[in-house]
N, C-alpha and C. Protein backbone atom coordinates (compact mmCIF):
# COMPACT_ATOMS: atom_id res chain seq x y z
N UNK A 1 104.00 87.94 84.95
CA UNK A 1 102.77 88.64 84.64
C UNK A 1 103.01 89.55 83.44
N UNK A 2 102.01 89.93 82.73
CA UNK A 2 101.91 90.69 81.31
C UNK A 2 102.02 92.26 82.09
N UNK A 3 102.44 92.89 81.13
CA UNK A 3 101.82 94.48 81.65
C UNK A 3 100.31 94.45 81.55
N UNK A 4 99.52 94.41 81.01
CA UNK A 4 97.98 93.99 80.91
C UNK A 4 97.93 93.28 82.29
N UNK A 5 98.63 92.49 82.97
CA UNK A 5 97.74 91.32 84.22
C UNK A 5 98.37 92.52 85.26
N UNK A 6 99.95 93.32 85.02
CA UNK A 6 99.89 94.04 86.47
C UNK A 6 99.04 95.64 86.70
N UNK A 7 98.29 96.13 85.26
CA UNK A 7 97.59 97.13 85.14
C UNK A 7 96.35 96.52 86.26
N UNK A 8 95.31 95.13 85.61
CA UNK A 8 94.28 94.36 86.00
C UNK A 8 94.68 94.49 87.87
N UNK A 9 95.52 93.92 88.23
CA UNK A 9 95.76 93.80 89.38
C UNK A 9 96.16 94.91 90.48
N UNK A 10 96.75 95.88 89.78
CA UNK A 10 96.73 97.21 90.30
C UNK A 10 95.43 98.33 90.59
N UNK A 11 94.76 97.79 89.79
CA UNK A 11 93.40 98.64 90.17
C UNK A 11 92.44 97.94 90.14
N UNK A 12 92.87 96.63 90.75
CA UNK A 12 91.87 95.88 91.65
C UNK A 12 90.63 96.66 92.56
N UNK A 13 91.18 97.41 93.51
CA UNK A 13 90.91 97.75 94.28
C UNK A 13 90.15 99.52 93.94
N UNK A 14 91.22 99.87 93.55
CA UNK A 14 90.11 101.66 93.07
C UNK A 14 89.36 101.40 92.15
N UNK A 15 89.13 100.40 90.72
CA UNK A 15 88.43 100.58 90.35
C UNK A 15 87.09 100.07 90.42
N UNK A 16 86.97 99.74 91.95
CA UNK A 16 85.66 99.25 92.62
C UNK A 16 85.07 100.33 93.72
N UNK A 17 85.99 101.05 94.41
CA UNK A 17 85.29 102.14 95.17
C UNK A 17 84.56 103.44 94.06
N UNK A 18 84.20 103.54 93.39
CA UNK A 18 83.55 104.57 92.62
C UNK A 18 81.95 103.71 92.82
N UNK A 19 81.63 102.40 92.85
CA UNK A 19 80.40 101.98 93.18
C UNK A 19 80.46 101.54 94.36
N UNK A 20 81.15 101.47 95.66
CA UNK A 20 81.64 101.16 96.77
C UNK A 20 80.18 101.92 97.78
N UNK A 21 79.57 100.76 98.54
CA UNK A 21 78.82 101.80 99.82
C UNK A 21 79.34 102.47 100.63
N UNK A 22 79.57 103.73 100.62
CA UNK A 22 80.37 104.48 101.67
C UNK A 22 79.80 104.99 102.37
N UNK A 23 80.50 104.56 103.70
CA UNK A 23 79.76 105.28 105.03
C UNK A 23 80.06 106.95 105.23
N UNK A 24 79.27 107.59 105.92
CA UNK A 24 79.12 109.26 105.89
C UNK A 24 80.63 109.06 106.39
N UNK A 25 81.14 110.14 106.25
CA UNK A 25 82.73 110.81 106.44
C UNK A 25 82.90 110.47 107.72
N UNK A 26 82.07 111.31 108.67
CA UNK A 26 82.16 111.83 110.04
C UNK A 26 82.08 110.50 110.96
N UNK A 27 81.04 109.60 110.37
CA UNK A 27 80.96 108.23 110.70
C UNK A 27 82.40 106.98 110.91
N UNK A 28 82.91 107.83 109.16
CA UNK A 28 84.11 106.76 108.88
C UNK A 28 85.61 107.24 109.82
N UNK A 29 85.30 108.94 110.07
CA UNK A 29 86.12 109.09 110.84
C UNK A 29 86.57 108.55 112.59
N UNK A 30 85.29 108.65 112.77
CA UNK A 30 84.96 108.37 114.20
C UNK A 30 85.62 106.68 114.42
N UNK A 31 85.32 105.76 113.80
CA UNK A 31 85.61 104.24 113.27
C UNK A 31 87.07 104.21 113.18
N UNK A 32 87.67 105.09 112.52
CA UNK A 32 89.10 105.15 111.73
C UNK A 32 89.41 105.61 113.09
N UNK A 33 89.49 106.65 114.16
CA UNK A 33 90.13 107.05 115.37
C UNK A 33 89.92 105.83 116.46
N UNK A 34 88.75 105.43 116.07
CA UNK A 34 88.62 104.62 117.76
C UNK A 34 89.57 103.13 117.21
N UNK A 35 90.00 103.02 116.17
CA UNK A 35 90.63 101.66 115.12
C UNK A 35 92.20 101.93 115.97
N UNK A 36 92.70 103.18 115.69
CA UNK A 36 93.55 103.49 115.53
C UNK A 36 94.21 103.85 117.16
N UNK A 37 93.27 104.46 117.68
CA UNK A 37 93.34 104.68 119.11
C UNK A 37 93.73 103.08 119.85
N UNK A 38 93.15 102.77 119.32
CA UNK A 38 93.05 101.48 120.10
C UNK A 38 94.32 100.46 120.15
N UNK A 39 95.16 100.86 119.23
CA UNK A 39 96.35 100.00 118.67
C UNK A 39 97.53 100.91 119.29
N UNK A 40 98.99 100.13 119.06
CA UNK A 40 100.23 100.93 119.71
C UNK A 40 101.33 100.67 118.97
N UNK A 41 100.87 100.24 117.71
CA UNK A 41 102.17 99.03 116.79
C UNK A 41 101.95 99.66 115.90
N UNK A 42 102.49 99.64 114.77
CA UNK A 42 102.44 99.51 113.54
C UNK A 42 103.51 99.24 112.57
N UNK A 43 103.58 98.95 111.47
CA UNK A 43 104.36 98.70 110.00
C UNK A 43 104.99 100.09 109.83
N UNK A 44 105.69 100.71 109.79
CA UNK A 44 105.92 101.81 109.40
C UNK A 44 106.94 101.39 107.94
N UNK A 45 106.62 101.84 106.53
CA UNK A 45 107.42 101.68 105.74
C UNK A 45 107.72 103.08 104.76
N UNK A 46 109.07 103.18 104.48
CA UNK A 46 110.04 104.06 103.89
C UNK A 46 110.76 103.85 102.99
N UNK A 47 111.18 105.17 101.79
CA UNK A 47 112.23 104.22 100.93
C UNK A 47 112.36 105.73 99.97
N UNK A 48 113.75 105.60 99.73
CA UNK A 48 114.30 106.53 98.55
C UNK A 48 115.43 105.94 97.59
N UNK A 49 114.86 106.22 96.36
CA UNK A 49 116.01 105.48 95.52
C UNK A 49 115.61 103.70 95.49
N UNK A 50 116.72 102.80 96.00
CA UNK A 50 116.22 102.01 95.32
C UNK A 50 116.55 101.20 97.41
N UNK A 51 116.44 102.23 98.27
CA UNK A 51 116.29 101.40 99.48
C UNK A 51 115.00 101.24 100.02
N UNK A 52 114.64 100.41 100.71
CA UNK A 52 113.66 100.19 101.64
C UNK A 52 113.35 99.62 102.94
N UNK A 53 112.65 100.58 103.54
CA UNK A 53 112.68 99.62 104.76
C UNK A 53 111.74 99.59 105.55
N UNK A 54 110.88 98.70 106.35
CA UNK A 54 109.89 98.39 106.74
C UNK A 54 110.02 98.29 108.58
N UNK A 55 109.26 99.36 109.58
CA UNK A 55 109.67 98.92 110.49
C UNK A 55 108.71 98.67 111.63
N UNK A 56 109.23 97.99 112.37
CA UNK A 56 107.87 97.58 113.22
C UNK A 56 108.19 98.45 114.55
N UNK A 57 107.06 99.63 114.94
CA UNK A 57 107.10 100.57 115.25
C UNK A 57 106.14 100.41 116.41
N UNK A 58 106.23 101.53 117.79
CA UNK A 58 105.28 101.82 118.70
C UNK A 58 105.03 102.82 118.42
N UNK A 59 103.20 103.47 118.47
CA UNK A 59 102.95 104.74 118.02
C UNK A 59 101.83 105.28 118.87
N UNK A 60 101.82 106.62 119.25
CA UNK A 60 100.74 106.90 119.55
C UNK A 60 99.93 108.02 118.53
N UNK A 61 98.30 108.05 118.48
CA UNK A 61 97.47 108.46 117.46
C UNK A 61 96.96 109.39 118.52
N UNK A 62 97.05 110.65 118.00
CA UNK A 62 96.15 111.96 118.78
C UNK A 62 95.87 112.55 117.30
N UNK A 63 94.91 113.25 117.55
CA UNK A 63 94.72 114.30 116.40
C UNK A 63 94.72 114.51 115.37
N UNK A 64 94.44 112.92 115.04
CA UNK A 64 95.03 112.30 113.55
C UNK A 64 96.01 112.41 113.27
N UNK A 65 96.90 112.47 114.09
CA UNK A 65 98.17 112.23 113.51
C UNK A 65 98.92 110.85 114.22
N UNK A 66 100.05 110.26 113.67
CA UNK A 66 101.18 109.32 114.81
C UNK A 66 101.75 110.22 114.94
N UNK A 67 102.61 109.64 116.32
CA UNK A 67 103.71 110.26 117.06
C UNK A 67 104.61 108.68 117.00
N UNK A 68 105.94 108.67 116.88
CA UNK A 68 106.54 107.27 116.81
C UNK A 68 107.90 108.00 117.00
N UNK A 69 108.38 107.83 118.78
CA UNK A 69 109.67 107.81 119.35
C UNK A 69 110.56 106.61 118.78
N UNK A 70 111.54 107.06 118.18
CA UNK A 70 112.91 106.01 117.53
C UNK A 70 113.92 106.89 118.11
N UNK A 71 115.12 105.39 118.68
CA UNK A 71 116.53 105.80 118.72
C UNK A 71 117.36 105.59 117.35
N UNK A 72 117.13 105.71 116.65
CA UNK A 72 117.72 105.90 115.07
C UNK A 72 117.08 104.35 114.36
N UNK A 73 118.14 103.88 113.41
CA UNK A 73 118.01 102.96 112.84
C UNK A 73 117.69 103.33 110.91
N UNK A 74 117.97 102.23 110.45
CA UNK A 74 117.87 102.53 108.70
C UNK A 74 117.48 103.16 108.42
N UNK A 75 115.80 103.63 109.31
CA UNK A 75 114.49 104.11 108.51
C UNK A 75 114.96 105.35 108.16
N UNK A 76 115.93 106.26 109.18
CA UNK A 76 116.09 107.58 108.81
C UNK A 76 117.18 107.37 107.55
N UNK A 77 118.00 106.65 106.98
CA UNK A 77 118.89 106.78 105.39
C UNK A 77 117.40 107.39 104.69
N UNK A 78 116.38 106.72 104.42
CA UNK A 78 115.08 107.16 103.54
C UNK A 78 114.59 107.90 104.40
N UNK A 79 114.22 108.23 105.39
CA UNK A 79 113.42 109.51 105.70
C UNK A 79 113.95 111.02 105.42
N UNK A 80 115.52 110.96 105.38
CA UNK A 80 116.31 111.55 105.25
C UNK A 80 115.92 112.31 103.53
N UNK A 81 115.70 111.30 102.72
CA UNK A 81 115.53 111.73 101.62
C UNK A 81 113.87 111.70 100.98
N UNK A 82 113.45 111.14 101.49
CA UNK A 82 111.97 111.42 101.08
C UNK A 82 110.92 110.93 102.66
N UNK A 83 110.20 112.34 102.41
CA UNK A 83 109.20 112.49 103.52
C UNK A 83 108.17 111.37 103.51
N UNK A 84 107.71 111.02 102.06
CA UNK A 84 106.57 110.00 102.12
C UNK A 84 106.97 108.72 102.49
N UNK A 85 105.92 108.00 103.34
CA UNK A 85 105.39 106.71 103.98
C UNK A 85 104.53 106.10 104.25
N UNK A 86 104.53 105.16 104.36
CA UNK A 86 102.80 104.49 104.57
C UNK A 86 103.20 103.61 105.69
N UNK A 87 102.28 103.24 106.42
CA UNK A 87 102.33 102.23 107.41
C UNK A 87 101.14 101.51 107.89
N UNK A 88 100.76 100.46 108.34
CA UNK A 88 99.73 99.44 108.45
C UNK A 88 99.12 99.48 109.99
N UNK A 89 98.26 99.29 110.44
CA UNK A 89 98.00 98.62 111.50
C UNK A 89 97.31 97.64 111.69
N UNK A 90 97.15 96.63 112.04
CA UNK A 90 95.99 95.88 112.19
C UNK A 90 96.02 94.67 112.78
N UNK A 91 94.61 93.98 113.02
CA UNK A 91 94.50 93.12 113.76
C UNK A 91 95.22 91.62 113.19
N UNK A 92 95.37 90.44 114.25
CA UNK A 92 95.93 89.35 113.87
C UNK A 92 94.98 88.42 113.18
N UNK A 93 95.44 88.15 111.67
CA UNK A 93 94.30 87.07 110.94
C UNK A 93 93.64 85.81 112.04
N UNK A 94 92.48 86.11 111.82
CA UNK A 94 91.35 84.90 112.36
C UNK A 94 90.39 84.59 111.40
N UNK A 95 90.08 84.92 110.04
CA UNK A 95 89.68 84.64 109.47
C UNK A 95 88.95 85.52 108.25
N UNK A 96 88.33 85.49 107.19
CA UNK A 96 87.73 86.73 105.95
C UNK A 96 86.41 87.55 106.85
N UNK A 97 85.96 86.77 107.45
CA UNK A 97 84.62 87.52 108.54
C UNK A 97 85.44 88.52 109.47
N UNK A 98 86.22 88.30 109.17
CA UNK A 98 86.77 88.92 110.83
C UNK A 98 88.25 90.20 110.86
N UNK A 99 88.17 90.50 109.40
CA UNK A 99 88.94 91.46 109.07
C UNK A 99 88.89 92.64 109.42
N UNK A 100 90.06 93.79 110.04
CA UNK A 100 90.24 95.32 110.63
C UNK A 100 91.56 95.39 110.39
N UNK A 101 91.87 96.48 109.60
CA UNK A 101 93.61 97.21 109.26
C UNK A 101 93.03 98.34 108.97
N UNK A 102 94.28 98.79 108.79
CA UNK A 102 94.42 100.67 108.53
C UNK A 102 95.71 100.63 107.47
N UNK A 103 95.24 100.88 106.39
CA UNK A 103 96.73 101.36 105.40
C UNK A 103 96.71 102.61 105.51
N UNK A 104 97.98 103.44 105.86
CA UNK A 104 97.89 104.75 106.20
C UNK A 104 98.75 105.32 104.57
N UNK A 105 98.59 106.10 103.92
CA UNK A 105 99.54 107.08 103.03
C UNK A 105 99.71 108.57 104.03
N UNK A 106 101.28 108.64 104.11
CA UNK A 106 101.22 110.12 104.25
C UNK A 106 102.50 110.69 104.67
N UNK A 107 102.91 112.16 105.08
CA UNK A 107 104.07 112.91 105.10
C UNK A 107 104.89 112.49 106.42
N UNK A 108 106.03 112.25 106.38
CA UNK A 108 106.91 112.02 107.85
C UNK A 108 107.43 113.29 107.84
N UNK A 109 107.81 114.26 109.15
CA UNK A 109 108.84 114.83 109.48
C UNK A 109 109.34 114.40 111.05
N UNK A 110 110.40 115.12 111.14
CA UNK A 110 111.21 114.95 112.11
C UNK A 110 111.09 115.76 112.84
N UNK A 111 110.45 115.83 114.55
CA UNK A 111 110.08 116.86 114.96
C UNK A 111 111.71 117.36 116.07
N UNK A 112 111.99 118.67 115.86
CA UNK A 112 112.64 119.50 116.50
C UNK A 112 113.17 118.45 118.38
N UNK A 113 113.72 118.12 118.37
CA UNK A 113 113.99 117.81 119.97
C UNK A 113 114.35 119.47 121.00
N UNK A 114 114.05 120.25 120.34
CA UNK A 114 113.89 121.34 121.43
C UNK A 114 112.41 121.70 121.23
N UNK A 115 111.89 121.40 120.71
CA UNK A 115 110.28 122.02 120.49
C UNK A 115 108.94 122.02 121.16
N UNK A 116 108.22 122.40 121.55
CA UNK A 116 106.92 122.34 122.46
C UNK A 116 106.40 120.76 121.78
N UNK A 117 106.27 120.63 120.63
CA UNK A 117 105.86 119.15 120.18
C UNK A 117 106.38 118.15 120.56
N UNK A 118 107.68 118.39 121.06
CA UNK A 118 108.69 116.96 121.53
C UNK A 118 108.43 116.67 122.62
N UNK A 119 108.18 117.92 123.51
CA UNK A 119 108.13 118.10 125.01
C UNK A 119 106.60 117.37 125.54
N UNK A 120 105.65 117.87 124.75
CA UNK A 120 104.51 117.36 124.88
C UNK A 120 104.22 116.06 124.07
N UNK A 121 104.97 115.69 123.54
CA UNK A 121 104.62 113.90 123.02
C UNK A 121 105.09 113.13 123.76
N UNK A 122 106.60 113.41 124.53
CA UNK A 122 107.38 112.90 125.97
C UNK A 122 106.43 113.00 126.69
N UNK A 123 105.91 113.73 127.60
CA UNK A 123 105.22 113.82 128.42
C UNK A 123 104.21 112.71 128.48
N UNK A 124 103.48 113.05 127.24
CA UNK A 124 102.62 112.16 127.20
C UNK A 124 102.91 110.45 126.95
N UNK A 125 103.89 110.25 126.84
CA UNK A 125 104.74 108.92 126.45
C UNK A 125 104.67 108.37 128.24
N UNK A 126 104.84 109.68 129.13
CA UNK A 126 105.74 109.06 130.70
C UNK A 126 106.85 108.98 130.32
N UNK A 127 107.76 109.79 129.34
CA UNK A 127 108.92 110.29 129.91
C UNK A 127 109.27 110.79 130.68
N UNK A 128 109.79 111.76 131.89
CA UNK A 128 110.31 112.50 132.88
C UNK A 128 110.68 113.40 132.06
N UNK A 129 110.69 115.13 132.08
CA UNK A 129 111.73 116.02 131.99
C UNK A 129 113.02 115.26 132.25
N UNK A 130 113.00 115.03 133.34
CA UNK A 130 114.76 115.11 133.64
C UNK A 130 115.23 113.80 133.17
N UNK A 131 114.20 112.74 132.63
CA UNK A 131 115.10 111.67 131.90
C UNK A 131 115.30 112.33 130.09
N UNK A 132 114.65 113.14 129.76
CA UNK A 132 114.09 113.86 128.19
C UNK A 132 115.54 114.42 127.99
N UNK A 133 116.00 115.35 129.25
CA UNK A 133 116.99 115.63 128.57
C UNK A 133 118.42 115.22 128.72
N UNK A 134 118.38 113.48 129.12
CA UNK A 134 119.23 112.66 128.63
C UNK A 134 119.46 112.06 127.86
N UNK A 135 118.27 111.68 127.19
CA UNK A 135 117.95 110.73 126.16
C UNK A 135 117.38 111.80 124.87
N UNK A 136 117.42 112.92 125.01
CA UNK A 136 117.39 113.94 124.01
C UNK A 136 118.47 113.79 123.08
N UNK A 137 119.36 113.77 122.54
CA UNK A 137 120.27 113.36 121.70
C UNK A 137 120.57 111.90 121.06
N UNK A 138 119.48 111.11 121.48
CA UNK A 138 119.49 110.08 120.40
C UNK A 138 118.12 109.30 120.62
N UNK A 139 117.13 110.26 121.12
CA UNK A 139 115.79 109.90 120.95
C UNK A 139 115.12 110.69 119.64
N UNK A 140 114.53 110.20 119.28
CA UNK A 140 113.95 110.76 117.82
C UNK A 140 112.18 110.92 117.88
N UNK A 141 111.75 111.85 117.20
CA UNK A 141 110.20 111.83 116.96
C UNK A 141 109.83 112.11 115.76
N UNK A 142 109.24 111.03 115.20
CA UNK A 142 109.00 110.84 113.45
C UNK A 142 107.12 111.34 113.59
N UNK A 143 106.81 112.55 113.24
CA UNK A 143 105.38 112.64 112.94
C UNK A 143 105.15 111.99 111.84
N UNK A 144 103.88 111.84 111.73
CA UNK A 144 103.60 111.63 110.09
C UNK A 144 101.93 111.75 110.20
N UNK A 145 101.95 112.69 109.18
CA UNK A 145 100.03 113.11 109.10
C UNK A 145 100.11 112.70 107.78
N UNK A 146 98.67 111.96 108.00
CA UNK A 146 98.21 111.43 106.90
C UNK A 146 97.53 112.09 105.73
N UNK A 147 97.67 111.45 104.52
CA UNK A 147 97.13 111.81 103.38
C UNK A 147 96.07 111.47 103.13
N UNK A 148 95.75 110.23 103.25
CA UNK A 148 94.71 109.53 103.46
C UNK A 148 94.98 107.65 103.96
N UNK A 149 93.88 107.06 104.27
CA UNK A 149 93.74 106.60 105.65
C UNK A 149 93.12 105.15 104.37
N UNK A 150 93.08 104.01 104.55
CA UNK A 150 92.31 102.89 103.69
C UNK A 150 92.04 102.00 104.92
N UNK A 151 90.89 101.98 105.40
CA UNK A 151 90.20 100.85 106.42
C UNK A 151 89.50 100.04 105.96
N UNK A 152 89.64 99.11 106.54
CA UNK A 152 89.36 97.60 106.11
C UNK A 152 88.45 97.28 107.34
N UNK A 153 87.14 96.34 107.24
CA UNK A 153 86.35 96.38 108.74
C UNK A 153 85.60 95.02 108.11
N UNK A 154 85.49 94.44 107.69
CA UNK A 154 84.74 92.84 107.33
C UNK A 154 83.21 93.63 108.42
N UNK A 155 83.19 94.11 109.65
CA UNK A 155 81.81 93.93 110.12
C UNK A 155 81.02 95.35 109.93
N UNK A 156 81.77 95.80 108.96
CA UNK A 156 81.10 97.10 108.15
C UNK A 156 80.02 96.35 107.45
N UNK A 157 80.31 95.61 106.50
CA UNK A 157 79.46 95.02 105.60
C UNK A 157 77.99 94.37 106.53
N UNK A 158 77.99 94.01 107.52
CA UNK A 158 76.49 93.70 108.27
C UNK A 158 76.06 95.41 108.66
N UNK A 159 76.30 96.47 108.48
CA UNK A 159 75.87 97.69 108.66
C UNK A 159 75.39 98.49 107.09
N UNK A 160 75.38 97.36 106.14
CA UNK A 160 75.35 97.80 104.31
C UNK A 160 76.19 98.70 103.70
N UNK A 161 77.29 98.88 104.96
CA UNK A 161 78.26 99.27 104.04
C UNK A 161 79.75 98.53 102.93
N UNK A 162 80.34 98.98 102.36
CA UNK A 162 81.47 98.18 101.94
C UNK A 162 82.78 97.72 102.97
N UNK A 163 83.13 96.59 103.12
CA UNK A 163 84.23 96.57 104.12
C UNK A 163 85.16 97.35 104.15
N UNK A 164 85.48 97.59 102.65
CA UNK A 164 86.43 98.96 102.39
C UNK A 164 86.43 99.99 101.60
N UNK A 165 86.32 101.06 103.25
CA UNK A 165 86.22 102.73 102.97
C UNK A 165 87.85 103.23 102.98
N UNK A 166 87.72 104.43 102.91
CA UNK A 166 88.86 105.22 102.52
C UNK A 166 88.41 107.27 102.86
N UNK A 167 89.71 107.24 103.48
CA UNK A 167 89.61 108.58 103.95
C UNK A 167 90.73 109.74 103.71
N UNK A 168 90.12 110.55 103.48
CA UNK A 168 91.38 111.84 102.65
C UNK A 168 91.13 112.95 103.78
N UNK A 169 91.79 112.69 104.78
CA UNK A 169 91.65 114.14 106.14
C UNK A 169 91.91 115.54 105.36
């Protein structure tokens, strides 16, 4: 490809939401939680320097935020060095009518394993206290609040909106 065809192809996509039908915020939010609520997987991807790594993750969504318990693995070499990540969710292809994902942009940290946040994301997981603080030393909790949110909905478009909105919490 030319530099000219990967400029064209890179802003495929933004330089069509400026005339894009966008649904009210509060609307797109409500859509984007119950999307997201509804799922337990996701893509989680990371990278500093010239590593990367892509991982297929269990998560839970409260408050707009993930919560995603890991016993280690690559992802932390790059989380280690850069906070930013993006990660995917979405449904299994059945066809262009029938499209729903979530591209997420946004900040990872590492939450404290002594902290009221750890205690209460366990909990809510159905961990036990008394299994938490066995598996406290090589259980991990990767937050990550988003920057903004890119939903994809194919059955937006029978409501006159664009299939794809986009959200900046």
């Amino acid at each position: 490809m030319t530099p000219k065809e990967f400029d064209e192809a890179e802003t495929y996509w933004t330089s069509r939401e400026a005339d894009s039908a966008r649904m009210p915020q509060d609307e797109l939010r409500k859509a984007i939680d119950g999307f997201l609520s509804s799922h337990n997987t996701c893509a989680l991807a990371c990278g500093a320097g010239d590593f990367v790594r892509c991982t297929p993750l269990e998560y839970a969504y409260r408050d707009g935020t993930f919560w995603i318990f890991s016993e280690g693995g690559l992802k932390f070499r790059a989380l280690r060095r850069n906070p930013n990540v993006s990660l995917a969710v979405f449904e299994p292809y059945s066809g262009f009518g029938k499209l729903e994902s979530a591209q997420v942009t946004g900040t990872a940290t590492i939450v404290d394993p002594g902290s009221s946040e750890f205690a209460e994301a366990a909990a809510e997981k159905g961990i036990p206290a008394d299994m938490l603080d066995k598996l406290r030393s090589r259980l991990h909790l990767i937050k990550v609040e988003p920057t903004r949110i890119d939903y994809l909905c194919s059955a937006l478009k029978e409501r006159g909106y664009d299939p794809r909105q986009w959200l900046e919490p």
